[in-house]
Protein backbone atom coordinates (compact mmCIF):
# COMPACT_ATOMS: atom_id res chain seq x y z
CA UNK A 1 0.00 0.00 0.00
CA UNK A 2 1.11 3.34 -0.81
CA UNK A 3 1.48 6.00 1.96
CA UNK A 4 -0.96 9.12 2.28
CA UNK A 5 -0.39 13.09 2.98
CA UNK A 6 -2.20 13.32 7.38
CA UNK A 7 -3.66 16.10 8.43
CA UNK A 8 -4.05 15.24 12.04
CA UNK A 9 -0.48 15.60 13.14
CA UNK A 10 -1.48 15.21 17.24
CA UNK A 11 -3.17 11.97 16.25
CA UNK A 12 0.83 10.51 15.00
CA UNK A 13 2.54 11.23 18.03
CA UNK A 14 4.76 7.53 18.57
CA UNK A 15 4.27 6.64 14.69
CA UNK A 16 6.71 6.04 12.29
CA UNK A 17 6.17 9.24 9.21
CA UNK A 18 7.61 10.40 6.26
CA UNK A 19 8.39 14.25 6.42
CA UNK A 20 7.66 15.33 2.66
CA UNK A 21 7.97 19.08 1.37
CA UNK A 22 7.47 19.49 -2.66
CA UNK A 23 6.79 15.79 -3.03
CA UNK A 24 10.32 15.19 -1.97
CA UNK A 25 11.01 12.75 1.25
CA UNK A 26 13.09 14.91 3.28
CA UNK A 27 13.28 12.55 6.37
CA UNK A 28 11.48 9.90 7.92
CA UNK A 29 11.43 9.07 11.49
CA UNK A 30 9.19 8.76 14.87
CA UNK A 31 6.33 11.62 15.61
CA UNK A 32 7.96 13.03 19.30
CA UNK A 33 5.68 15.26 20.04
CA UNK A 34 2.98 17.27 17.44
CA UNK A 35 0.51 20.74 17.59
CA UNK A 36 -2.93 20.77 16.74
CA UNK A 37 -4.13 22.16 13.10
CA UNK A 38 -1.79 21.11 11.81
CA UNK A 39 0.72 23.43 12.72
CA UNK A 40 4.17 22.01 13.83
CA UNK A 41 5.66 18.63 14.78
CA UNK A 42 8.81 17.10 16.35
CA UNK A 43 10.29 14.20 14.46
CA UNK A 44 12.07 12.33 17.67
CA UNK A 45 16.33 11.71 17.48
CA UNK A 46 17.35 9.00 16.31
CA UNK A 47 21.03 7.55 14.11
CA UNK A 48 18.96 9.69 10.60
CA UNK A 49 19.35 13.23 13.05
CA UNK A 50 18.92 15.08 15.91
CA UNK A 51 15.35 16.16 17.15
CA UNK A 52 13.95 18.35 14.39
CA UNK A 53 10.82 20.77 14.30
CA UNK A 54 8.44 20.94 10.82
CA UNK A 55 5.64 23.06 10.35
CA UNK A 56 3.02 23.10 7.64
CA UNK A 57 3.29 26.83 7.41
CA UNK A 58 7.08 25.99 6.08
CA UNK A 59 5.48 23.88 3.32
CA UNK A 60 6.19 20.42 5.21
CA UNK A 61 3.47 17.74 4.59
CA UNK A 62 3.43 14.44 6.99
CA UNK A 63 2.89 11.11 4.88
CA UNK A 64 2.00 7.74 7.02
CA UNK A 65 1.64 4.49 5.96
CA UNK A 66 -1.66 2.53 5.80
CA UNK A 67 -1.84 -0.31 8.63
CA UNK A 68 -3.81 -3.74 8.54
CA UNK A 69 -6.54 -3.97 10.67
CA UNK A 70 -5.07 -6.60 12.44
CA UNK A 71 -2.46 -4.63 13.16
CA UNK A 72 -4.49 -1.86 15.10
CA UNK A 73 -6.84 -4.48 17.26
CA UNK A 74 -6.13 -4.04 20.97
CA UNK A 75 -6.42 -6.84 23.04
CA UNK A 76 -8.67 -6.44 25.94
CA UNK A 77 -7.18 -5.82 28.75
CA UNK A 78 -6.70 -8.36 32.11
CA UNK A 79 -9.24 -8.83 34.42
CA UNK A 80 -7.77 -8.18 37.96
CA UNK A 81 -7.10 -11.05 40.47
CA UNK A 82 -9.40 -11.38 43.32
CA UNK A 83 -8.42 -12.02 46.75
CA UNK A 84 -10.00 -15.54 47.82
């Protein structure tokens, strides 16, 4: 599957993007932290570069990748133990 232009950059934070500005890849890397609009995000540091801030106002455009559903199930999580 092909990856798609988000435009709900606070939804991304802890997901692996593709920073894209004049259809060019111009890094990819993990969302660190992101503000509302969209307006600005924080690609986190990692071996690629340091921590690094791209706004849409700049002309920066964040690309994800499409996940299987099976991929985004969440398991339910574990009943507590009761005391006997």
């Amino acid at each position: 599957m092909k990856p798609y232009p988000s435009s709900s950059w606070t939804r991304l934070i802890g997901v692996p993007v593709e920073i894209r500005r004049n259809c060019t890849l111009v890094r990819a890397g993990v969302v660190d932290d992101a503000m509302p609009n969209p307006a600005a995000l924080w690609l986190a540091a990692d071996a690629a570069g340091h921590r690094e801030l791209f706004t849409a106002a700049e002309g920066y455009q964040v690309w994800i990748q499409p996940r299987m559903r099976a991929a985004l199930r969440v398991s339910p999580p574990a009943s507590p133990a009761t005391p006997q």
